[in-house]
C-alpha atoms as a PDB file:
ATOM      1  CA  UNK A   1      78.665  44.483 121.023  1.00  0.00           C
ATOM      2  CA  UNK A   2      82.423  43.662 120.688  1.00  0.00           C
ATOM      3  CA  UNK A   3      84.568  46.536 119.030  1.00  0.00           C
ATOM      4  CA  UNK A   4      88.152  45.603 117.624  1.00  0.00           C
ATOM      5  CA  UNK A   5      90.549  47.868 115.795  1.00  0.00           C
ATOM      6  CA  UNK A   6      92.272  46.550 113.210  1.00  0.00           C
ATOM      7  CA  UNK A   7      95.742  47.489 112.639  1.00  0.00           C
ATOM      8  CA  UNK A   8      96.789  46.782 108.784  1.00  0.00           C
ATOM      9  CA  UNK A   9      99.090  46.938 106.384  1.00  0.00           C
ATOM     10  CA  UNK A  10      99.479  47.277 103.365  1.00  0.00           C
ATOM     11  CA  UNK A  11     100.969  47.419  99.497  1.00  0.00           C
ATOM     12  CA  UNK A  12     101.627  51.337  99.594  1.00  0.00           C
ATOM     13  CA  UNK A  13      99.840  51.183  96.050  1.00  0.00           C
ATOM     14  CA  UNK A  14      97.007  49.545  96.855  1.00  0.00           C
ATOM     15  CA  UNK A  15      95.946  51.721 100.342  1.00  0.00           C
ATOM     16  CA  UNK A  16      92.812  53.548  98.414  1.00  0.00           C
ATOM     17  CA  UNK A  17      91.376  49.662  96.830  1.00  0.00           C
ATOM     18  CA  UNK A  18      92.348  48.245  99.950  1.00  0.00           C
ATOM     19  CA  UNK A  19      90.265  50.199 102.390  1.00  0.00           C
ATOM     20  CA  UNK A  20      87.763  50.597 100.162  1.00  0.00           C
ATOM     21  CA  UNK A  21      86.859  46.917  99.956  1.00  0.00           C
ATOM     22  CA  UNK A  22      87.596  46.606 103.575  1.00  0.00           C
ATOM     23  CA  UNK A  23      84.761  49.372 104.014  1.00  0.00           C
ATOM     24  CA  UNK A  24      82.551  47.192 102.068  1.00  0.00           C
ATOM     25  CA  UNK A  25      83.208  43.951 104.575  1.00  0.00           C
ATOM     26  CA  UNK A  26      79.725  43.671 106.637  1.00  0.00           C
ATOM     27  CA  UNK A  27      80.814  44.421 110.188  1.00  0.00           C
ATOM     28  CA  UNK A  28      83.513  46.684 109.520  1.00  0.00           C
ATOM     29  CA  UNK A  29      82.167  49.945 110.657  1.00  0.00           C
ATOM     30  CA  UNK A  30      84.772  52.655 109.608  1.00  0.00           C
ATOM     31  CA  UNK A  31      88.344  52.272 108.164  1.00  0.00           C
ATOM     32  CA  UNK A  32      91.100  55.113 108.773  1.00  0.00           C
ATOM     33  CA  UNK A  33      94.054  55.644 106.481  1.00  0.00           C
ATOM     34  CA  UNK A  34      96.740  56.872 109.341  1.00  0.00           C
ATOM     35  CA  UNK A  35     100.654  57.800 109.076  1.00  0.00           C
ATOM     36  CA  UNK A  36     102.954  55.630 110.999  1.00  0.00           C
ATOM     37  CA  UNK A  37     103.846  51.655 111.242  1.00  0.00           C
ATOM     38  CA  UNK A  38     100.179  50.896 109.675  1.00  0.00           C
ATOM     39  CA  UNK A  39      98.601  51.964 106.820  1.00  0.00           C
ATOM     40  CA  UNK A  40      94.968  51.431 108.006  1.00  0.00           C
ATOM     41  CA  UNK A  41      92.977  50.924 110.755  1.00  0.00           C
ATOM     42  CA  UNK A  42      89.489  49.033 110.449  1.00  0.00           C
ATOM     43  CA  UNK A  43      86.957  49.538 113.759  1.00  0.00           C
ATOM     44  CA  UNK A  44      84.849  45.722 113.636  1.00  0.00           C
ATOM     45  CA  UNK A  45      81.845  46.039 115.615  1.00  0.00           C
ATOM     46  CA  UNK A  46      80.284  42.269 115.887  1.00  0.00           C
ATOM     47  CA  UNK A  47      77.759  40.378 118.344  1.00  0.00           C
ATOM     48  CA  UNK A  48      80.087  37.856 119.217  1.00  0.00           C
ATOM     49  CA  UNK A  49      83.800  36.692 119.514  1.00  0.00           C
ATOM     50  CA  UNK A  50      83.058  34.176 116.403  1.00  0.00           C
ATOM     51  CA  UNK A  51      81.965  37.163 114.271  1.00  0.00           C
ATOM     52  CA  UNK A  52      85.160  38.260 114.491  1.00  0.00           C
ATOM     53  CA  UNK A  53      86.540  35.382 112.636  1.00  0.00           C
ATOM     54  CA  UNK A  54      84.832  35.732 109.652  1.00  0.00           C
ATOM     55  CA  UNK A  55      85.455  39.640 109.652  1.00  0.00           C
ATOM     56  CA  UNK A  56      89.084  39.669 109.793  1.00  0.00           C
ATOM     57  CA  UNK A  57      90.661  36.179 109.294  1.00  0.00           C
ATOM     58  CA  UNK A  58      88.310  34.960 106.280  1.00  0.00           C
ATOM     59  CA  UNK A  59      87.259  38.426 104.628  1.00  0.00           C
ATOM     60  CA  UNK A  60      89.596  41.093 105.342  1.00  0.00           C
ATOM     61  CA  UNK A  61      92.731  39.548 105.473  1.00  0.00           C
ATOM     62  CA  UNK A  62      92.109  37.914 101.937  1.00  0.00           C
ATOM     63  CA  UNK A  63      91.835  41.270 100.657  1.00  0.00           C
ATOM     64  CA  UNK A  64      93.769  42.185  97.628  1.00  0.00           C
ATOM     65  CA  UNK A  65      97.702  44.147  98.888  1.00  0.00           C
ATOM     66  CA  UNK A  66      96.835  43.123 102.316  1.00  0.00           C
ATOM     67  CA  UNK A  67     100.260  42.452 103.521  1.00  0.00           C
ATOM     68  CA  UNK A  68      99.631  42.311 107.371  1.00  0.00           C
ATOM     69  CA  UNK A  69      97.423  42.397 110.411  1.00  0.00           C
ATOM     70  CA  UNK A  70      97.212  43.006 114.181  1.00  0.00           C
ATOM     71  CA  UNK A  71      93.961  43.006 115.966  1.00  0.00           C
ATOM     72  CA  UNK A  72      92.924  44.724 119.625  1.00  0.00           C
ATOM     73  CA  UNK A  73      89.503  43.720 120.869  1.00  0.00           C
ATOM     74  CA  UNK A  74      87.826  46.647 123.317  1.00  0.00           C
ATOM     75  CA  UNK A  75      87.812  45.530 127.061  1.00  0.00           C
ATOM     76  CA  UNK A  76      85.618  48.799 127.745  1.00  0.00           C
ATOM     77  CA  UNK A  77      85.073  52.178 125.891  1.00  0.00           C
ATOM     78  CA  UNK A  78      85.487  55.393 127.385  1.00  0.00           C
ATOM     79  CA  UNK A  79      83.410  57.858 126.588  1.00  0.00           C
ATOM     80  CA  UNK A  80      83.323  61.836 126.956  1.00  0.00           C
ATOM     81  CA  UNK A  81      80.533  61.272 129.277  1.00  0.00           C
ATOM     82  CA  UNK A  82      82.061  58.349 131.228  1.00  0.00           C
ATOM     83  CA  UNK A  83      85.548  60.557 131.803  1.00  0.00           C
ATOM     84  CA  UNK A  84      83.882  63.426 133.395  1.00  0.00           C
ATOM     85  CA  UNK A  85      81.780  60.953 135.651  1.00  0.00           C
ATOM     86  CA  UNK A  86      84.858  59.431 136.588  1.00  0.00           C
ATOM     87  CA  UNK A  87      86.751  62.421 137.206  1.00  0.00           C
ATOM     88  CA  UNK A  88      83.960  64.241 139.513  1.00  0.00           C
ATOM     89  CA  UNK A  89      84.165  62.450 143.199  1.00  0.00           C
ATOM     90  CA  UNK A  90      80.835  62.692 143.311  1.00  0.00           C
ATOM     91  CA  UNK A  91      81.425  66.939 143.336  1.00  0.00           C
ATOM     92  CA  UNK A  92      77.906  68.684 141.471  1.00  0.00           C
ATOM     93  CA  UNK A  93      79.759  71.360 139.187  1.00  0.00           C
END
């Protein structure tokens, strides 16, 4: 599975329409409005690099008020799980 955040923006008065038909895009898995430089940030989850393609460059960034778009694909994720395995040295708690 290949996991990339999408970092958006977009017209200030579109930000509900926009992430709700972004939500709607099939391989768009969750969508965050969030205060900063962005206005959104979409979480892609696809099978393969291609996928990602058709997600963001010929669905999502065709979206009406979408004025912008920066994409990070996952190398690895980090869970809660993996951290404290990490962190251990091999120590039993």
């Amino acid at each position: 599975m290949i996991t990339a955040f999408v970092l958006i923006q977009t017209d200030a008065s579109r930000i509900p329409e926009s992430a709700q038909s972004i939500s709607e895009i099939e391989g768009i898995s969750e969508v965050y409005s969030v205060t900063g430089e962005w206005d959104l940030i979409a979480i892609a989850r696809v099978s393969r690099h291609e996928d990602l393609a058709d997600v963001i460059a010929d669905r999502l960034s065709k979206i009406e008020g979408i004025r912008s778009t920066t994409t990070q694909i996952a190398f690895r994720s980090y869970s809660q799980h993996d951290l404290d395995a990490a962190f251990s040295l091999g120590f039993d708690n």
